[in-house]
C-alpha atoms as a PDB file:
ATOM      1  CA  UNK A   1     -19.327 -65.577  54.755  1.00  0.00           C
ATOM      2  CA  UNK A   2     -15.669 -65.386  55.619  1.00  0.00           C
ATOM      3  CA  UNK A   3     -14.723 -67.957  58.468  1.00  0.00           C
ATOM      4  CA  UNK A   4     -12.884 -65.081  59.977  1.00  0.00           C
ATOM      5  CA  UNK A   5     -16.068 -62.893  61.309  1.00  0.00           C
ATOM      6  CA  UNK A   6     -16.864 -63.675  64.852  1.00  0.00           C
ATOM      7  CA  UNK A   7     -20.216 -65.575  63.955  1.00  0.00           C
ATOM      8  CA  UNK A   8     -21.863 -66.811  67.146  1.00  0.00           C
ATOM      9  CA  UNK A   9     -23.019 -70.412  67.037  1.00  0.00           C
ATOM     10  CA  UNK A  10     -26.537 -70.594  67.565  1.00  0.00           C
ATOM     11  CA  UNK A  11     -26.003 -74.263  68.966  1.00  0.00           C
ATOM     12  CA  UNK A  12     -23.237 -73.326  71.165  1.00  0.00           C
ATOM     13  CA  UNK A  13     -24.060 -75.075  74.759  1.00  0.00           C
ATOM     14  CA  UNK A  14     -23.309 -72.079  76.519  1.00  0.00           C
ATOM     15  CA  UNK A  15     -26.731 -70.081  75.189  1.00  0.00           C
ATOM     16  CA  UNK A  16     -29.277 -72.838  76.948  1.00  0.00           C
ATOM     17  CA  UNK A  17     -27.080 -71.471  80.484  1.00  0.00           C
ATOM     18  CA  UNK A  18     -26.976 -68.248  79.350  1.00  0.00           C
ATOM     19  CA  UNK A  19     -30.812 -67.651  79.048  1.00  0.00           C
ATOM     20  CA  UNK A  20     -31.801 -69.696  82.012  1.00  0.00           C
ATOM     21  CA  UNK A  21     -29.274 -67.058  83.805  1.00  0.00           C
ATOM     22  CA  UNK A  22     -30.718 -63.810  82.682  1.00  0.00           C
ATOM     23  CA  UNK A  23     -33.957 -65.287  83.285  1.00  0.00           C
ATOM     24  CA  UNK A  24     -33.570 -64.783  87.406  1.00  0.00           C
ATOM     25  CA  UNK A  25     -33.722 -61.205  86.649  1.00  0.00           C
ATOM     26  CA  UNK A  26     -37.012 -62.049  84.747  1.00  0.00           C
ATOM     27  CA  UNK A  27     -35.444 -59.667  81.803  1.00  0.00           C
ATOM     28  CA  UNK A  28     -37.706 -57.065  79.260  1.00  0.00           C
ATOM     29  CA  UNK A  29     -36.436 -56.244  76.433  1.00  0.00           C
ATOM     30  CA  UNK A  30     -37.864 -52.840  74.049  1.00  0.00           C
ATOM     31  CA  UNK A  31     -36.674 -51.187  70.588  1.00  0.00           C
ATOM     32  CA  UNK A  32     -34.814 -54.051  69.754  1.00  0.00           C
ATOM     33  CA  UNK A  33     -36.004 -53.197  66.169  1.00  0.00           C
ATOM     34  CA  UNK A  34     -33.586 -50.360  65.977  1.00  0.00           C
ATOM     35  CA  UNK A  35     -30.666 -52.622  65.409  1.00  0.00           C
ATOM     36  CA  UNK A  36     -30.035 -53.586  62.103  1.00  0.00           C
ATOM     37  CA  UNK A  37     -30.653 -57.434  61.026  1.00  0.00           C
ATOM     38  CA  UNK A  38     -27.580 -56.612  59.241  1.00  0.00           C
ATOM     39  CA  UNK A  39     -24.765 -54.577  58.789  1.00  0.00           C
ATOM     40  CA  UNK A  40     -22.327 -52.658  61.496  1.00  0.00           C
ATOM     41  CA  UNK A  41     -23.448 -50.877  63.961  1.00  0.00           C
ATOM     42  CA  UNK A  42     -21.877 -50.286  67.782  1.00  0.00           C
ATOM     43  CA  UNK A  43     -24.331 -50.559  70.897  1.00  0.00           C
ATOM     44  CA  UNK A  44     -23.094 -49.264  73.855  1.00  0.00           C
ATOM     45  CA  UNK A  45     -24.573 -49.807  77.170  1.00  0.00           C
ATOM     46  CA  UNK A  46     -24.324 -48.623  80.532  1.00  0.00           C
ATOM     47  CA  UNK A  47     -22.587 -51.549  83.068  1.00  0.00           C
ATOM     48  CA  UNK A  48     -23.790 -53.016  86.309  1.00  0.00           C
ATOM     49  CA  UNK A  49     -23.327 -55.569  89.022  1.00  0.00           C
ATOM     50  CA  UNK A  50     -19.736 -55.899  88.685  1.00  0.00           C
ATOM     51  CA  UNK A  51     -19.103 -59.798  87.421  1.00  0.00           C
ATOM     52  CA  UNK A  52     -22.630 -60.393  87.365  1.00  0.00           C
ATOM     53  CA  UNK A  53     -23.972 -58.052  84.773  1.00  0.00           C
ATOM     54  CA  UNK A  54     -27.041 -59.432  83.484  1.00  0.00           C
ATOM     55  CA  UNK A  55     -27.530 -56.272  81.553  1.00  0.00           C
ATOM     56  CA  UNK A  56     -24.837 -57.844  79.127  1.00  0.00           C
ATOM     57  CA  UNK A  57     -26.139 -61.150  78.585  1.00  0.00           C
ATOM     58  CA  UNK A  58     -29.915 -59.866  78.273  1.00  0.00           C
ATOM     59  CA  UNK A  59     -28.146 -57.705  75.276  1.00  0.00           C
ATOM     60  CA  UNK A  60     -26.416 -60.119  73.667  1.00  0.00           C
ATOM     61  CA  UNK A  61     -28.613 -62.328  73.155  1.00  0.00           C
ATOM     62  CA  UNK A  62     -31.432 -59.748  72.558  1.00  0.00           C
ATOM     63  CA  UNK A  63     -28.748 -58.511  69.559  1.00  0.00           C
ATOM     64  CA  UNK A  64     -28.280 -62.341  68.449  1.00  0.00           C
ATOM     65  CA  UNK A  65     -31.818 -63.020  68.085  1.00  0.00           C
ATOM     66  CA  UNK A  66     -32.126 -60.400  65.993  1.00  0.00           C
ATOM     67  CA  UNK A  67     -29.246 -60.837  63.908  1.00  0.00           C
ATOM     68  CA  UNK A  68     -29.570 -64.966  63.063  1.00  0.00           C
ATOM     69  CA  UNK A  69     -25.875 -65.898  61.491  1.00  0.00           C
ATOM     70  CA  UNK A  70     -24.933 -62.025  60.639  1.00  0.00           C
ATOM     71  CA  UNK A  71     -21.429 -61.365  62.776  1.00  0.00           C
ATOM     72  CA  UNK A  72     -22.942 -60.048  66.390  1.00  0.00           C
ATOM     73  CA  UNK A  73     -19.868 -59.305  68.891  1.00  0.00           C
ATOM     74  CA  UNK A  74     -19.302 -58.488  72.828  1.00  0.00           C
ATOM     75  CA  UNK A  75     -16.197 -57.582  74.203  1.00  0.00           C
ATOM     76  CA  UNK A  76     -14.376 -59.339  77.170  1.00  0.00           C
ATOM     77  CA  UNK A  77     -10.914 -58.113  79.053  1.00  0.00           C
ATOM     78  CA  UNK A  78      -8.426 -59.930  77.570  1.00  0.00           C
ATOM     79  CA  UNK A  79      -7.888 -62.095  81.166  1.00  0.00           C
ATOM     80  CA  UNK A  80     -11.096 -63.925  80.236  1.00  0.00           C
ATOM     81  CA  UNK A  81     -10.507 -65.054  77.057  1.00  0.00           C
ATOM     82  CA  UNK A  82      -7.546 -65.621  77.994  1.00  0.00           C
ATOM     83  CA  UNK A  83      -8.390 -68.788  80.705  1.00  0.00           C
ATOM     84  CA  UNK A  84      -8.233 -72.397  79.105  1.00  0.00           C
ATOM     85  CA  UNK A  85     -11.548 -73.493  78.296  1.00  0.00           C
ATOM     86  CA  UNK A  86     -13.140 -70.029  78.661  1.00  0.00           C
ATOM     87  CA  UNK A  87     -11.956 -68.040  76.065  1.00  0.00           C
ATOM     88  CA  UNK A  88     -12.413 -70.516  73.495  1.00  0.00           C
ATOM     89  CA  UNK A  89     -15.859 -71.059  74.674  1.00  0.00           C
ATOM     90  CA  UNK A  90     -16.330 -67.456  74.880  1.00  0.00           C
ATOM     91  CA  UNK A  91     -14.788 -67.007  71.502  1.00  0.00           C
ATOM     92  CA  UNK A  92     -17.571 -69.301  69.518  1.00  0.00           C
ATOM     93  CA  UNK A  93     -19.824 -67.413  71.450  1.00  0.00           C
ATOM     94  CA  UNK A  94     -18.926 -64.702  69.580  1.00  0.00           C
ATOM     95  CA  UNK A  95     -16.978 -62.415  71.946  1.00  0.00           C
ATOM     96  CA  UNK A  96     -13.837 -60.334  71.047  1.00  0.00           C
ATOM     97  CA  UNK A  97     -11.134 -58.816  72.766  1.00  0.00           C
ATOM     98  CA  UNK A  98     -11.926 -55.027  74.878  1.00  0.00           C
ATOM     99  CA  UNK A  99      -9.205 -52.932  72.171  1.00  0.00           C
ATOM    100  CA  UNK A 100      -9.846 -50.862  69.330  1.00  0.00           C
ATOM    101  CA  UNK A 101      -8.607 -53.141  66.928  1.00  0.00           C
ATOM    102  CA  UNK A 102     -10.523 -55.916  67.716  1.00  0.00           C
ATOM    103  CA  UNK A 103     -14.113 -53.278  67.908  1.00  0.00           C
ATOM    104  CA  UNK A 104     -12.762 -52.088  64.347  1.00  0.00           C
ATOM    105  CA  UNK A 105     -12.188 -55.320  63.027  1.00  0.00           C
ATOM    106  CA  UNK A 106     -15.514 -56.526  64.396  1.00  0.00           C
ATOM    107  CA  UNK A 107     -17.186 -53.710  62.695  1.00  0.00           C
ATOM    108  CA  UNK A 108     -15.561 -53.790  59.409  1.00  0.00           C
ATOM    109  CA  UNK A 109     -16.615 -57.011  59.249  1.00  0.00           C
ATOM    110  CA  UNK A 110     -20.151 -55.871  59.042  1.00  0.00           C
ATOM    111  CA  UNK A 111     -20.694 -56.511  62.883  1.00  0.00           C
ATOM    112  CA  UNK A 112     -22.990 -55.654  65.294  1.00  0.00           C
ATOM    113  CA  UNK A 113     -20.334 -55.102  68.372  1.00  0.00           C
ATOM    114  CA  UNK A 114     -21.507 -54.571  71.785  1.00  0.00           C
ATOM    115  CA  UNK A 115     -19.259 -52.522  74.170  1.00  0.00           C
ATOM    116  CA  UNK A 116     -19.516 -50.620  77.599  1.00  0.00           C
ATOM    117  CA  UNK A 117     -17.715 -47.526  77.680  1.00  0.00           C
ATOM    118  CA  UNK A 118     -17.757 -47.712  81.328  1.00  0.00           C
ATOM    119  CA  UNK A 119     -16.036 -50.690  82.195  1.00  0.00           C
ATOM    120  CA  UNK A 120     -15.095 -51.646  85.697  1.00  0.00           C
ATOM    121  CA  UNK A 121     -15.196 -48.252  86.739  1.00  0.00           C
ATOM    122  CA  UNK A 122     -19.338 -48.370  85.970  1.00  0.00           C
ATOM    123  CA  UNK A 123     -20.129 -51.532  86.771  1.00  0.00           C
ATOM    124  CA  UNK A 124     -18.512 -51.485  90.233  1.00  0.00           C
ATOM    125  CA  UNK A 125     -19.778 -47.767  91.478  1.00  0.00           C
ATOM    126  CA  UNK A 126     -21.789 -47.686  94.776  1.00  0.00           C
ATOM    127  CA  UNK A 127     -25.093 -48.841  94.922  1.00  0.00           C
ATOM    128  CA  UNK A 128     -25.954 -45.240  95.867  1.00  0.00           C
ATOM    129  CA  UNK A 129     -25.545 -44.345  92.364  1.00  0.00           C
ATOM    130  CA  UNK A 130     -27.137 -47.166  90.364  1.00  0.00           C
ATOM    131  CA  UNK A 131     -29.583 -44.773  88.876  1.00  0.00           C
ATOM    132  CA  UNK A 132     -26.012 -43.055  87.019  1.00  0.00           C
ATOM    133  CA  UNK A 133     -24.669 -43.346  83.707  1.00  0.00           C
ATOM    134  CA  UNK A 134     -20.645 -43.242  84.259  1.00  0.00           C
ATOM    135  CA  UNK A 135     -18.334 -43.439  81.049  1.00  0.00           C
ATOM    136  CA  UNK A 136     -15.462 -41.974  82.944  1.00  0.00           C
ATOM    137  CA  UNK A 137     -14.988 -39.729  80.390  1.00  0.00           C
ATOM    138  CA  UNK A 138     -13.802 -42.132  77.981  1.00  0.00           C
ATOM    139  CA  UNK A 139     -14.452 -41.168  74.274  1.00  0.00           C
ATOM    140  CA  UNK A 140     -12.811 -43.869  72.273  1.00  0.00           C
ATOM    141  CA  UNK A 141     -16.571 -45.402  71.144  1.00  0.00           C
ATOM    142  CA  UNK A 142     -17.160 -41.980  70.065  1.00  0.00           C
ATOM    143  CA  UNK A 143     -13.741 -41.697  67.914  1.00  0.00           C
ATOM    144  CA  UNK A 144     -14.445 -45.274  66.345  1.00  0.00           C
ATOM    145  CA  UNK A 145     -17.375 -44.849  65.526  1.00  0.00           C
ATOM    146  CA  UNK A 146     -16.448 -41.374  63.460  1.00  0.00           C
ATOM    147  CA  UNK A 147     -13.700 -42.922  61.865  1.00  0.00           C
ATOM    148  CA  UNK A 148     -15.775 -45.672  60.464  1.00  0.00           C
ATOM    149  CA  UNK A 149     -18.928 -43.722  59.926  1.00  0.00           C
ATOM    150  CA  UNK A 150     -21.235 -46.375  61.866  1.00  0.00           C
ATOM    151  CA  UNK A 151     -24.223 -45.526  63.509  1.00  0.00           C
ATOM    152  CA  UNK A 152     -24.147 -45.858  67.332  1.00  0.00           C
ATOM    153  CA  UNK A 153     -27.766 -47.610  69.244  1.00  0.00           C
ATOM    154  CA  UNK A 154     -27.310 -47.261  72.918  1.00  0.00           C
ATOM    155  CA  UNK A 155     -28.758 -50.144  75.079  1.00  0.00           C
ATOM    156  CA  UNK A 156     -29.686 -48.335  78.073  1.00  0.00           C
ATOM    157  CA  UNK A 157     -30.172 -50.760  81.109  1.00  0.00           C
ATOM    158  CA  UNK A 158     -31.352 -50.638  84.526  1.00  0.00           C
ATOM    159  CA  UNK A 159     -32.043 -52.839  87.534  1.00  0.00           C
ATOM    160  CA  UNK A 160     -28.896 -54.560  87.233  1.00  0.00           C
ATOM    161  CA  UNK A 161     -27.215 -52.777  89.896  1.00  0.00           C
ATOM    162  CA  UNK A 162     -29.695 -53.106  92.241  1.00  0.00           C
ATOM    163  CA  UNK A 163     -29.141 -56.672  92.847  1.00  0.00           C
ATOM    164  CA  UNK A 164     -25.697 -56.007  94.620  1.00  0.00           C
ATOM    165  CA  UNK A 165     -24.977 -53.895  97.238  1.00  0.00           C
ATOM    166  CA  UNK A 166     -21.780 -52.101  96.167  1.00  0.00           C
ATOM    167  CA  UNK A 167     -20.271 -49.935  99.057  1.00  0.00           C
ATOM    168  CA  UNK A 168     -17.391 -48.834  97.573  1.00  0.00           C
ATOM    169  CA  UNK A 169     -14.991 -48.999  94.119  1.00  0.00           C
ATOM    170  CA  UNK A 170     -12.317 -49.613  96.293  1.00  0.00           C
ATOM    171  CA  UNK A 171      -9.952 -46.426  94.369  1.00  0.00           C
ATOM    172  CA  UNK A 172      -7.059 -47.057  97.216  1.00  0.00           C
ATOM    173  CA  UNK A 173      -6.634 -50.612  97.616  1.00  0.00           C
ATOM    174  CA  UNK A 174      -6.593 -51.034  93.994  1.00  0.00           C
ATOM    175  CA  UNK A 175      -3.694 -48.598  94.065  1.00  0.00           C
ATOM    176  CA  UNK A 176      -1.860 -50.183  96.813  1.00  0.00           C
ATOM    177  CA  UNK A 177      -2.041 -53.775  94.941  1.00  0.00           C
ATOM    178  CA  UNK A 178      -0.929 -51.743  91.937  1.00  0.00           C
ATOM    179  CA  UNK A 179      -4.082 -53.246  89.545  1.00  0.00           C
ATOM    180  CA  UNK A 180      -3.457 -50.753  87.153  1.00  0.00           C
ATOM    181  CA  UNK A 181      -0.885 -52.034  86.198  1.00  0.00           C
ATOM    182  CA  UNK A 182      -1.152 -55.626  86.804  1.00  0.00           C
ATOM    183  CA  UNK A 183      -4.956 -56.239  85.097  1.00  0.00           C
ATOM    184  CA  UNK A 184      -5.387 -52.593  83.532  1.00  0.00           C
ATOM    185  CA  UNK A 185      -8.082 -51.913  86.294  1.00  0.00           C
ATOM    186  CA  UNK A 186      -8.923 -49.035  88.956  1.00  0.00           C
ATOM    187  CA  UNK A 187     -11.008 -50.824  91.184  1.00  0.00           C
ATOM    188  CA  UNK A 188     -11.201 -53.209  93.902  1.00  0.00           C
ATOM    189  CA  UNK A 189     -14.599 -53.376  94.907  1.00  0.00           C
ATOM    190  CA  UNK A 190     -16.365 -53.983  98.454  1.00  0.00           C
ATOM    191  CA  UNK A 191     -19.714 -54.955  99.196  1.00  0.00           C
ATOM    192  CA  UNK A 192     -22.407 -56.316 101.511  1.00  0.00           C
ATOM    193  CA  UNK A 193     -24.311 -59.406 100.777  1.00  0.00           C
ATOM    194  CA  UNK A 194     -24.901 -62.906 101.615  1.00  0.00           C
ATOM    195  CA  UNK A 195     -22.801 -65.143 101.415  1.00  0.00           C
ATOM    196  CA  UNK A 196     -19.792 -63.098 103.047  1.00  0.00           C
ATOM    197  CA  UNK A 197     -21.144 -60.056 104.653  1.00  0.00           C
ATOM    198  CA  UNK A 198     -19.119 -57.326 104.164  1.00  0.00           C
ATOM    199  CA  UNK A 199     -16.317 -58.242 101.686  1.00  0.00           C
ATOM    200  CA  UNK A 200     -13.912 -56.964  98.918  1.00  0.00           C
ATOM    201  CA  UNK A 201     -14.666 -58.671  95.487  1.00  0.00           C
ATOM    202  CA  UNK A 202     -15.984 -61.598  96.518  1.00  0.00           C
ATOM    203  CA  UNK A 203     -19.482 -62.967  94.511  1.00  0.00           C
ATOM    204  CA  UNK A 204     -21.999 -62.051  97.239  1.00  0.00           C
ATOM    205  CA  UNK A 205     -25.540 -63.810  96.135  1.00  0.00           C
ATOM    206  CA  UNK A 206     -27.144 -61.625  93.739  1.00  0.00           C
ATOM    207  CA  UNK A 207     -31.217 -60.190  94.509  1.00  0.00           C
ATOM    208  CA  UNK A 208     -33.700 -61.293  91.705  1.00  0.00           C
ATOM    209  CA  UNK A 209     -33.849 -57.825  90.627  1.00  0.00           C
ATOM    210  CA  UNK A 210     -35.902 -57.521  87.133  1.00  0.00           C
ATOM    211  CA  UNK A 211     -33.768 -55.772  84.453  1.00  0.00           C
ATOM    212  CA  UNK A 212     -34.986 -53.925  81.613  1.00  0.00           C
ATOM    213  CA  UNK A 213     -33.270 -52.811  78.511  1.00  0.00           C
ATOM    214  CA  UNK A 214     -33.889 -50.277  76.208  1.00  0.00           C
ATOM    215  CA  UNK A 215     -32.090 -50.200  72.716  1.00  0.00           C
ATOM    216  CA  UNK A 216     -32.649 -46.692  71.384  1.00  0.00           C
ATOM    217  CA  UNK A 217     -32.993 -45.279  67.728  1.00  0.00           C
ATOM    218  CA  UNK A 218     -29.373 -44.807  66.008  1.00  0.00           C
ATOM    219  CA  UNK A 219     -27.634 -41.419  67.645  1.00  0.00           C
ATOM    220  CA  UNK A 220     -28.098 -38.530  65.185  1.00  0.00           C
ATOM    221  CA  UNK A 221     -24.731 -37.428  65.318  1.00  0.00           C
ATOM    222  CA  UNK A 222     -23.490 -41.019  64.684  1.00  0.00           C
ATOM    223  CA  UNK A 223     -25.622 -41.036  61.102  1.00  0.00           C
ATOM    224  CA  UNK A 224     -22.890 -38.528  59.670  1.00  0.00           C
ATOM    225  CA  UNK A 225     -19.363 -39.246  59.121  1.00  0.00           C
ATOM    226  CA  UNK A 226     -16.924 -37.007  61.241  1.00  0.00           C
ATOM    227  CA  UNK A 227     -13.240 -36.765  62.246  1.00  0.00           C
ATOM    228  CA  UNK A 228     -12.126 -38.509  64.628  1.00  0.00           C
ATOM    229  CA  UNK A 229      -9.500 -35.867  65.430  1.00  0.00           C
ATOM    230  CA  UNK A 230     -11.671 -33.399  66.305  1.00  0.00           C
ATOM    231  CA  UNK A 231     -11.616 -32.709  69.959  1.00  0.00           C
ATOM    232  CA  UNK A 232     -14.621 -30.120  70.927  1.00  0.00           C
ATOM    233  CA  UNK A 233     -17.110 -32.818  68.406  1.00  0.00           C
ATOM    234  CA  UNK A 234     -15.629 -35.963  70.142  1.00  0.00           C
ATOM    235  CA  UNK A 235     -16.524 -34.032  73.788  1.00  0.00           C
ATOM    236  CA  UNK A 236     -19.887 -32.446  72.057  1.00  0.00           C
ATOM    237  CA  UNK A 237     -21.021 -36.171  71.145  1.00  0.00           C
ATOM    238  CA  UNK A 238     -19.621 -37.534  74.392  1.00  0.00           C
ATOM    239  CA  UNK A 239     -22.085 -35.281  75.799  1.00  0.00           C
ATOM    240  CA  UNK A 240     -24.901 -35.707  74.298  1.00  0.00           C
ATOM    241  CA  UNK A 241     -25.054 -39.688  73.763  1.00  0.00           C
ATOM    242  CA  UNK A 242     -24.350 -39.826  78.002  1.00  0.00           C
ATOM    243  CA  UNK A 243     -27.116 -37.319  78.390  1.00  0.00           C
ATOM    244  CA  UNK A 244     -29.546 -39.407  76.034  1.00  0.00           C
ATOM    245  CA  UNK A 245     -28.104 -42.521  77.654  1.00  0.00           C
ATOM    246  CA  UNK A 246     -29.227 -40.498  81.043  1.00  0.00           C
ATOM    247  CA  UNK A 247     -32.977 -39.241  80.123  1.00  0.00           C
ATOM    248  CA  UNK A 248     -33.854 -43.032  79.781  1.00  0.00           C
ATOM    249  CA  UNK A 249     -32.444 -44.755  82.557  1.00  0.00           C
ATOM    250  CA  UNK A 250     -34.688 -41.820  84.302  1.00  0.00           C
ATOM    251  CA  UNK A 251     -37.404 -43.061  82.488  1.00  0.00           C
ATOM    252  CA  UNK A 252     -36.725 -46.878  83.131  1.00  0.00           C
ATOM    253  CA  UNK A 253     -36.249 -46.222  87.042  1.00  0.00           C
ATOM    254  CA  UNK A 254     -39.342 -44.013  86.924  1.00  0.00           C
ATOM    255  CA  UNK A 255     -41.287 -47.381  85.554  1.00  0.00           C
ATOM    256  CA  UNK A 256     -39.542 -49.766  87.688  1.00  0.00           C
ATOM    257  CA  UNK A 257     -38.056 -47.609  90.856  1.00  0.00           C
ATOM    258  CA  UNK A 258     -38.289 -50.980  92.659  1.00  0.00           C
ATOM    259  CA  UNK A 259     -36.347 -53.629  90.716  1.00  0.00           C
ATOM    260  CA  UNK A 260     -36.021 -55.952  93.231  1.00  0.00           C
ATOM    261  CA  UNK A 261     -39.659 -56.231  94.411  1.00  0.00           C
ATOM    262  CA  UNK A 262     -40.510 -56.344  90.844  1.00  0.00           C
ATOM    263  CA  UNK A 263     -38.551 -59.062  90.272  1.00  0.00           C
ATOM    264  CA  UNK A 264     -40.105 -60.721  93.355  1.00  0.00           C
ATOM    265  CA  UNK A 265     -43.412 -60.417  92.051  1.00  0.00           C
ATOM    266  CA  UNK A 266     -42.855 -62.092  88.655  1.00  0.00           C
ATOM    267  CA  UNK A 267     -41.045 -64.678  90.242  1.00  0.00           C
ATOM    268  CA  UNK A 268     -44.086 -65.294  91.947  1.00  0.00           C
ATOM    269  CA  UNK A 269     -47.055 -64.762  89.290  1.00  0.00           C
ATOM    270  CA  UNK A 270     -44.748 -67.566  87.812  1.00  0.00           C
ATOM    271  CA  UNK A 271     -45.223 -69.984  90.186  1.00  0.00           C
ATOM    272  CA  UNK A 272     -47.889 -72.449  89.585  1.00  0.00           C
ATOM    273  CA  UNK A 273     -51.605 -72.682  90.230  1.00  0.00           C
ATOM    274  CA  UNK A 274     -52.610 -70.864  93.239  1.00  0.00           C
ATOM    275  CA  UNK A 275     -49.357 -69.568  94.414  1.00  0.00           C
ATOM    276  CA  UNK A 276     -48.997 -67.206  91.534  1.00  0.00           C
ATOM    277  CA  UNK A 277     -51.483 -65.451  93.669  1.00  0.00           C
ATOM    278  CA  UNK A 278     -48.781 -64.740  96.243  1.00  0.00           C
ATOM    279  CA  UNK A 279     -47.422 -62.003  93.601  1.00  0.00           C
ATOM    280  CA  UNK A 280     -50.173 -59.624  94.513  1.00  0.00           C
ATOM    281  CA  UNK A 281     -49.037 -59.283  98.006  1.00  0.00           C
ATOM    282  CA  UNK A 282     -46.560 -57.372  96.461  1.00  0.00           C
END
């Protein structure tokens, strides 16, 4: 294989912290046998929980399992991978810059690559509207995806965003500090939590919420080429993937419309002996 596809390293110290992370939110995990064990393909997920986002470690590694030494990619904002020590680590870990060169490469390369469509615009949305898939409107999976004829799986998550309590994106004061332009970003988040109360941006504590994830069968219109160029298809398949994206997260919140009493309870029917017994209070 050449030593320039982004290969995760299965031994890579950060994957032992990694797991015992995602397993707070005591993580599920179905249709993971609709991504290929090989070969390209771009999953796209719906983003939570602002820095926290469980949803995109349970993914990962659900896609790296699956994929043992094939290329398997996430995406990062370039101010990650850009801090010492980080990005390298994040690097061997397989992760790749947020552009469209870096998805294309990733995919040419016969890559699985994970991105979210959504960004910080999805992952920080009020808490009010955890239960919504938000792209944004942006289309650029869609138009990659055409141009290199690769089918697209979405990962459908949910619970994620129930274990912060987002109050608001914050649209004005990330205008007044000019973050558009200074980190490419919209947002500026506030929210309510423990350690800091009410606060802007800060890491508030995170609730054990349990988060489920749903990888899907390959979209239909994503088993076709198509042109890129093609406005009304681009906004067609925009459509429909959110809407299929949409119908499940229904379904997932209609299974778990509790996430963080869910999570509650398997913490406890994991506790030993007799204890475990305290899970059916719930």
């Amino acid at each position: 294989m050449s030593e320039t596809k982004a290969i995760p390293d299965p031994n890579h110290p950060l994957l032992p912290v990694a797991r015992a992370y995602t397993n707070y939110f005591t993580p599920t995990v179905t249709g993971i046998e609709n991504v290929p064990t090989s070969g390209p393909a771009l999953i796209i997920g719906n983003h939570s929980s602002i820095y926290w986002a469980p949803e995109v470690w349970i993914t990962f590694m659900a896609m790296m399992d699956r994929r043992p030494g094939e290329p398997t990619n996430g995406v990062a904002h370039e101010i990650l991978l850009r801090a010492p020590g980080l990005g390298d680590s994040l690097r061997k870990f397989g992760v790749i810059p947020a552009s469209q060169e870096a998805a294309s490469k990733g995919l040419k390369d016969g890559g699985a690559v994970m991105v979210y469509p959504g960004g910080d615009w999805e992952a920080c949305r009020p808490w009010t509207d955890r239960g919504k898939i938000d792209f944004a409107g942006r289309k650029g999976f869609i138009r990659l995806a055409l141009k290199l004829g690769v089918p697209v799986i979405p990962a459908v998550a949910n619970g994620g965003h129930d274990s912060i309590f987002v109050l608001s994106r914050g649209e004005r004061t990330a205008r007044i500090l000019q973050l558009d332009k200074l980190v490419r970003s919209k947002v500026f988040p506030y929210t309510v939590g423990v350690p800091f109360g009410i606060a802007p941006i800060l890491p508030q504590i995170p609730l054990p919420a349990t988060v489920d994830v749903s990888f899907l069968p390959p979209l239909d219109w994503s088993t076709q080429p198509g042109d890129p160029d093609d406005t009304n298809a681009v906004d067609a398949h925009y459509e429909h993937t959110v809407a299929t994206m949409q119908t499940e997260l229904d379904r997932l919140r209609a299974e778990t419309p509790n996430p963080v009493a869910t999570g509650i309870k398997n913490h406890l029917a994991a506790l030993p002996g007799p204890l475990s017994g305290l899970a059916n209070l719930l």
